[in-house]
C-alpha atoms as a PDB file:
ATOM      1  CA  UNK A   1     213.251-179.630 114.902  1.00  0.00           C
ATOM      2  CA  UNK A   2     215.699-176.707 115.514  1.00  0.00           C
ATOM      3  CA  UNK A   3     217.548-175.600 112.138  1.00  0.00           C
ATOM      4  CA  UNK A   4     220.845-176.698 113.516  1.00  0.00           C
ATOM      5  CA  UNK A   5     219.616-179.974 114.604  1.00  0.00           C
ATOM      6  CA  UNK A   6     218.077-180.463 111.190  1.00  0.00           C
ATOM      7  CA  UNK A   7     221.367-179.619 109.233  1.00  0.00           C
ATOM      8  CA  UNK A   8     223.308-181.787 111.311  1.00  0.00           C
ATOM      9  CA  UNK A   9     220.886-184.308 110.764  1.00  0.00           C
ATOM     10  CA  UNK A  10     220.918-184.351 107.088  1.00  0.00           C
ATOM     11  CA  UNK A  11     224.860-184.206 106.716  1.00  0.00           C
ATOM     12  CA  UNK A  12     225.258-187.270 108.829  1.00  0.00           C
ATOM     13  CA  UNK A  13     224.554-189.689 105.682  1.00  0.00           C
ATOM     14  CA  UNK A  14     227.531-187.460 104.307  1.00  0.00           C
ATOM     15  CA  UNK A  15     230.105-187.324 106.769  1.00  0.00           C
ATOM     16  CA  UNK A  16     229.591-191.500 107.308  1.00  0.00           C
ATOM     17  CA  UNK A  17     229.906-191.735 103.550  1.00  0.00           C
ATOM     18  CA  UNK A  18     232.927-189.609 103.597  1.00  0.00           C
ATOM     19  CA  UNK A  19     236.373-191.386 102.743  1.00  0.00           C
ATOM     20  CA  UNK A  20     240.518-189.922 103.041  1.00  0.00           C
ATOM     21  CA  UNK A  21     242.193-190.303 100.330  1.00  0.00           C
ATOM     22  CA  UNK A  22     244.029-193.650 102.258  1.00  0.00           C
ATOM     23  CA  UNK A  23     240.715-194.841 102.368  1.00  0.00           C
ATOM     24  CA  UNK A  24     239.573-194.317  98.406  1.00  0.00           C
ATOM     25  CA  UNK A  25     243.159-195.653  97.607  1.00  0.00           C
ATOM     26  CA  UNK A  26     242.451-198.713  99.866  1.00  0.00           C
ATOM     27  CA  UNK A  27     238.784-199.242  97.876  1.00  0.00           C
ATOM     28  CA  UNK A  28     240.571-199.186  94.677  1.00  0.00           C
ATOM     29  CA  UNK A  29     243.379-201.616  95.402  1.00  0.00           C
ATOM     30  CA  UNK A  30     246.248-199.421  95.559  1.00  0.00           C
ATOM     31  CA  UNK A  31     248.815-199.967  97.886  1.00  0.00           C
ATOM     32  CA  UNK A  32     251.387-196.712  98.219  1.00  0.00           C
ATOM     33  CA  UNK A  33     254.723-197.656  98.887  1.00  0.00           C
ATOM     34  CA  UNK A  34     257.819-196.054 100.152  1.00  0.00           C
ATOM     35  CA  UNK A  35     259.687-194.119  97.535  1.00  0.00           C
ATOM     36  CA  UNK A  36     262.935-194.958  96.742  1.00  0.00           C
ATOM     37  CA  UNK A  37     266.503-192.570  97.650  1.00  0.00           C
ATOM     38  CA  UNK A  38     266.977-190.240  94.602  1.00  0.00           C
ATOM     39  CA  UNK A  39     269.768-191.374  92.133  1.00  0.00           C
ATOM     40  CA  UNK A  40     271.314-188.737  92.456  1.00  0.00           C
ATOM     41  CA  UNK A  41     271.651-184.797  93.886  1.00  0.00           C
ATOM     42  CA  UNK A  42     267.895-183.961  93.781  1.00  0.00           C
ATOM     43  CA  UNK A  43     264.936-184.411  96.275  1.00  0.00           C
ATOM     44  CA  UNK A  44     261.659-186.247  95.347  1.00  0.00           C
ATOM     45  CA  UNK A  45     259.751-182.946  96.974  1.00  0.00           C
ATOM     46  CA  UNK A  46     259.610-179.554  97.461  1.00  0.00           C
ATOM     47  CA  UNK A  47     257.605-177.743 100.244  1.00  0.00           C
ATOM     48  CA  UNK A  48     257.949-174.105 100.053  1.00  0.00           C
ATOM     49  CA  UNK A  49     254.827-172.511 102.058  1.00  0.00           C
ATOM     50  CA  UNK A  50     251.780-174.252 100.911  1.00  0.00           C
ATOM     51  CA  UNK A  51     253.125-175.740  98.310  1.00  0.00           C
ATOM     52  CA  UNK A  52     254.989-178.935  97.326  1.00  0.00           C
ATOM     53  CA  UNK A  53     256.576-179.634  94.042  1.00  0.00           C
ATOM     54  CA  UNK A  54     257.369-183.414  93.028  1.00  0.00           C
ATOM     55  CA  UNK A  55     260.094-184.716  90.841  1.00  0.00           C
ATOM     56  CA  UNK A  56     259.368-186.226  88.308  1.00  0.00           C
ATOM     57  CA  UNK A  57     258.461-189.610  88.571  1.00  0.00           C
ATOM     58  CA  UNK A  58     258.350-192.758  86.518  1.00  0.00           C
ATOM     59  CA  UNK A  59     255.808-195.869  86.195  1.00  0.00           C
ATOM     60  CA  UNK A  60     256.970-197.512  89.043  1.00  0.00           C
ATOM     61  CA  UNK A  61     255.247-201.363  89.391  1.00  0.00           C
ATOM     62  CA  UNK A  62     254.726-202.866  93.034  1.00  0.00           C
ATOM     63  CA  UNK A  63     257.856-205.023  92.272  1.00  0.00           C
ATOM     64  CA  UNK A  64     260.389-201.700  91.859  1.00  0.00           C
ATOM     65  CA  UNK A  65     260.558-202.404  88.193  1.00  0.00           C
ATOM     66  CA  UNK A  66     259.519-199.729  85.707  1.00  0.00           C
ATOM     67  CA  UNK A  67     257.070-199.811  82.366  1.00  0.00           C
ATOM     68  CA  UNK A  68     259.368-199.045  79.710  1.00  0.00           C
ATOM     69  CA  UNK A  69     259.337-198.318  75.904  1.00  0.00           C
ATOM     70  CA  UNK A  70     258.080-195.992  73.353  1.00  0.00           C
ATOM     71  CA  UNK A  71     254.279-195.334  72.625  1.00  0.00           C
ATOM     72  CA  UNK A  72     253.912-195.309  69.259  1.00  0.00           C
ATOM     73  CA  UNK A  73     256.668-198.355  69.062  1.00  0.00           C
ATOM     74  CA  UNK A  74     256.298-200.757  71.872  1.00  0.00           C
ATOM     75  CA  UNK A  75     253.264-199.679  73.380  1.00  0.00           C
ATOM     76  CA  UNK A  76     249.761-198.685  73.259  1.00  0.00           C
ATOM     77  CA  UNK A  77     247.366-195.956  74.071  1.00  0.00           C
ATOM     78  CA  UNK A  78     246.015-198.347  76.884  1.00  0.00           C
ATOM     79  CA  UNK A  79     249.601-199.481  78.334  1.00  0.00           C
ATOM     80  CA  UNK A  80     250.507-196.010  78.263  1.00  0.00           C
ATOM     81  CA  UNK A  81     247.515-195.169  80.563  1.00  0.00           C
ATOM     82  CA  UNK A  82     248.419-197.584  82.831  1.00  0.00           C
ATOM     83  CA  UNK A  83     251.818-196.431  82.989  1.00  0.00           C
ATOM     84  CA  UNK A  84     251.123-193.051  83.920  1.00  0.00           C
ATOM     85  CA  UNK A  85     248.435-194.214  86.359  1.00  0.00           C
ATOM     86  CA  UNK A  86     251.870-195.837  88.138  1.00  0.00           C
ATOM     87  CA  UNK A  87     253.299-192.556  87.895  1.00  0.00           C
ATOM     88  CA  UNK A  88     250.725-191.048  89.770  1.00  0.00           C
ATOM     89  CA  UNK A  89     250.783-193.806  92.459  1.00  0.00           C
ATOM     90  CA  UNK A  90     254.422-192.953  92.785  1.00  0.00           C
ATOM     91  CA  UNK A  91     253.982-189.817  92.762  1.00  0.00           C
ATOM     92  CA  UNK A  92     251.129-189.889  95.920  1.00  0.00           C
ATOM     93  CA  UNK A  93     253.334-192.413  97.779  1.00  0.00           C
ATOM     94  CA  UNK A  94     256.272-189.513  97.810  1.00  0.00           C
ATOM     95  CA  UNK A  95     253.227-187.259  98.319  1.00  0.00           C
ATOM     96  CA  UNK A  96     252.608-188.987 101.338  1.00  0.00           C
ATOM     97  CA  UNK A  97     256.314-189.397 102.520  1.00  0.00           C
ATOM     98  CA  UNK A  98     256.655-185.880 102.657  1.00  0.00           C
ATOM     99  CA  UNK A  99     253.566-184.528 104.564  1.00  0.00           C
ATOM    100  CA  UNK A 100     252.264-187.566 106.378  1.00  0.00           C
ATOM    101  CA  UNK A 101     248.505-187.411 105.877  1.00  0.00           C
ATOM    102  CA  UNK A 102     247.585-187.311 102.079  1.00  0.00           C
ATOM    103  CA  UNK A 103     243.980-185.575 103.981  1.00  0.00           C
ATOM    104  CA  UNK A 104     245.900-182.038 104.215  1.00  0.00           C
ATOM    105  CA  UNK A 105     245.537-181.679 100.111  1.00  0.00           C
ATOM    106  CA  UNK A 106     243.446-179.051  99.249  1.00  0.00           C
ATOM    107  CA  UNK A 107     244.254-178.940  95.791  1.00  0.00           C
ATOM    108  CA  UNK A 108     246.003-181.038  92.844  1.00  0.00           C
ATOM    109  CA  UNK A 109     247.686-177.472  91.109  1.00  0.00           C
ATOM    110  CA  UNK A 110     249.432-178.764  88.160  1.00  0.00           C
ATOM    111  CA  UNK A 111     250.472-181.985  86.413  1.00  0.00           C
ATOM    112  CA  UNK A 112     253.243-182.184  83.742  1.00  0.00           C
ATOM    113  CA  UNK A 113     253.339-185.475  82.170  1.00  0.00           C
ATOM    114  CA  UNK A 114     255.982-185.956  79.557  1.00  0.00           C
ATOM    115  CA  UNK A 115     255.449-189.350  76.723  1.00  0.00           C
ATOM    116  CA  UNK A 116     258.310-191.350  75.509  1.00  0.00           C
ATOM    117  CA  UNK A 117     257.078-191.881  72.081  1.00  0.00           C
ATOM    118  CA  UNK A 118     257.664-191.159  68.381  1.00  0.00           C
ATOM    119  CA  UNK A 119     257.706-188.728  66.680  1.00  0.00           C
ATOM    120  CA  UNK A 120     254.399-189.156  64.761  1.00  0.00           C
ATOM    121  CA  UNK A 121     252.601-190.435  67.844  1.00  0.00           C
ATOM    122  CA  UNK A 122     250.176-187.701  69.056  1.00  0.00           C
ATOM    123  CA  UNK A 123     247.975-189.431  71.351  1.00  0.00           C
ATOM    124  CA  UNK A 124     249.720-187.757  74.666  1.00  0.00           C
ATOM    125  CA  UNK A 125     246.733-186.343  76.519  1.00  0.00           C
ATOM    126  CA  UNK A 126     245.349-189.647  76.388  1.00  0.00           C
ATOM    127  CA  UNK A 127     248.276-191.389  78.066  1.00  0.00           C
ATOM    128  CA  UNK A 128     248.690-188.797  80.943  1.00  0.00           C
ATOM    129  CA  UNK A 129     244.492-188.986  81.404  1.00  0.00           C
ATOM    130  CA  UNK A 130     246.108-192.361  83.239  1.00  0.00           C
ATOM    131  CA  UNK A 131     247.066-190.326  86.183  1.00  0.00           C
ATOM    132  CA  UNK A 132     244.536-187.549  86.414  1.00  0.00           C
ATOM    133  CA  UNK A 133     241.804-190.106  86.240  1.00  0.00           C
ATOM    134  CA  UNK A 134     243.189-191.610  89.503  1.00  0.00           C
ATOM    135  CA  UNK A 135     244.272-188.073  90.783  1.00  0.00           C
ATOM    136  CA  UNK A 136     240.100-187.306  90.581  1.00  0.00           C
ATOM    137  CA  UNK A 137     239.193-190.779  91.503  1.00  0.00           C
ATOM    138  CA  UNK A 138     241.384-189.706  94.804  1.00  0.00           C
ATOM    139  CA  UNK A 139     240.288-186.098  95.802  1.00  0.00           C
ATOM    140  CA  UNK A 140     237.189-185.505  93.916  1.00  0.00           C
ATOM    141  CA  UNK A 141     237.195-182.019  93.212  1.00  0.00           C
ATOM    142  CA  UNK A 142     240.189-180.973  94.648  1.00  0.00           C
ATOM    143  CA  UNK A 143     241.931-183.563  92.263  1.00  0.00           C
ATOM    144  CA  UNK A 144     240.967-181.418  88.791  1.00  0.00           C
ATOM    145  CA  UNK A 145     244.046-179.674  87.937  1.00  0.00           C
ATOM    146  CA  UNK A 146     245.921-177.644  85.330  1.00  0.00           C
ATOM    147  CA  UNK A 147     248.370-179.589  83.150  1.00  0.00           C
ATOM    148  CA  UNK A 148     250.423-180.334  80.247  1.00  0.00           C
ATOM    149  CA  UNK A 149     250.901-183.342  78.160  1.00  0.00           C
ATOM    150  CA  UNK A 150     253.936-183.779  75.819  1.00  0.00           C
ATOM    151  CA  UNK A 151     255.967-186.063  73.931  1.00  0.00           C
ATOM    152  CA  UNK A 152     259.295-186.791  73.940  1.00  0.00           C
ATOM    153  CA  UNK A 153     262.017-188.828  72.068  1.00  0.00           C
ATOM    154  CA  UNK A 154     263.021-190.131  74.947  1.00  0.00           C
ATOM    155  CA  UNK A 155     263.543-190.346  78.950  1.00  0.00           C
ATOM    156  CA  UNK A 156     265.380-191.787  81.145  1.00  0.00           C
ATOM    157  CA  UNK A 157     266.293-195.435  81.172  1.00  0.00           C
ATOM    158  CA  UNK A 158     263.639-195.629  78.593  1.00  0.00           C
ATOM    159  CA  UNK A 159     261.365-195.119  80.861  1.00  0.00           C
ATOM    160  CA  UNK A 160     257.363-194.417  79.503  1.00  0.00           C
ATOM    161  CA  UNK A 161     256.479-191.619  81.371  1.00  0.00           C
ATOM    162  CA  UNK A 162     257.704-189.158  83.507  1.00  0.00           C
ATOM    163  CA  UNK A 163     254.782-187.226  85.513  1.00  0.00           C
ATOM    164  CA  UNK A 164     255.387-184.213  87.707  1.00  0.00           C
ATOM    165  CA  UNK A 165     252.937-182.627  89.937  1.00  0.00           C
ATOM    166  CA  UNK A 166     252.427-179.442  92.050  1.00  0.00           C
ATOM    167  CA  UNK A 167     250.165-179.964  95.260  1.00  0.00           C
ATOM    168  CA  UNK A 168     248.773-176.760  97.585  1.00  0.00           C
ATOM    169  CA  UNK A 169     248.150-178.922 101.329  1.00  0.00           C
ATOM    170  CA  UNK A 170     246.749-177.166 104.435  1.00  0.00           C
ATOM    171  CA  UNK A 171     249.099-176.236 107.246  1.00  0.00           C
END
């Protein structure tokens, strides 16, 4: 067998295997959804060159509604998690929104995700591991990213998280 032939042959397995992003959302039961109007004089993203720079985003449920209260107070470790994986759901729906094809990422940059929580709560990194588990579970590689995880006495509307995220796409 010719070397070409061969190497084609072996990264067919591969390429069948292969999923988008829609497609690994799809397998894990997450629906994206389209993001709301900002409340007020802002965008939800950025795209300067390569780049695009989300808003910060809440933990947005199917249902519009948000998780809200304090870790620490009202909620745990666990509900925080989940709450931040919304954020990132949110944040990949205005992801989407803005560049059409969430298959033109070629890296997750940065992540900021910001805790409601007390002030002798210090469990952060493991509330915000809510969305860069999905973030991974989503692009593999290209999904590990820099970041920052830190608490706050509050946010908006009581709100508990705000994420926001810095993506490099292709052209």
């Amino acid at each position: 067998m010719k070397p070409i032939l061969l190497i084609a042959f072996l990264l067919v397995p591969f390429l069948v295997n292969a999923q988008t992003p829609e497609e690994k959302l799809e397998a894990l039961g997450i629906a994206l959804f389209t993001p709301a109007k900002p409340v007020a004089n802002y965008v939800k993203a950025v795209r300067t060159g390569n780049l695009v720079f989300l808003e910060g985003h809440g933990p947005a449920k199917a249902d519009g509604t948000y998780i809200k209260g304090k870790l620490g107070k009202d909620l745990t470790v666990e509900e925080g998690y989940e709450a931040s994986r919304n954020a990132a759901i949110a944040l990949l729906s205005s992801l989407k929104a803005e560049i059409g094809d969430l298959s033109k990422v070629t890296r997750i940059v940065k992540v900021k995700g910001m805790v409601n929580c007390t002030p002798d709560f210090y469990d952060q990194p493991k509330v915000i591991n809510g969305c860069s588990d999905l973030l991974v579970e989503v692009f593999g590689e290209k999904g590990k990213h820099a970041r920052a995880a830190v608490g706050k006495v509050s946010l908006p509307s009581n709100i508990a998280v705000e994420v926001e995220m810095i993506v490099e796409i292709a052209d």
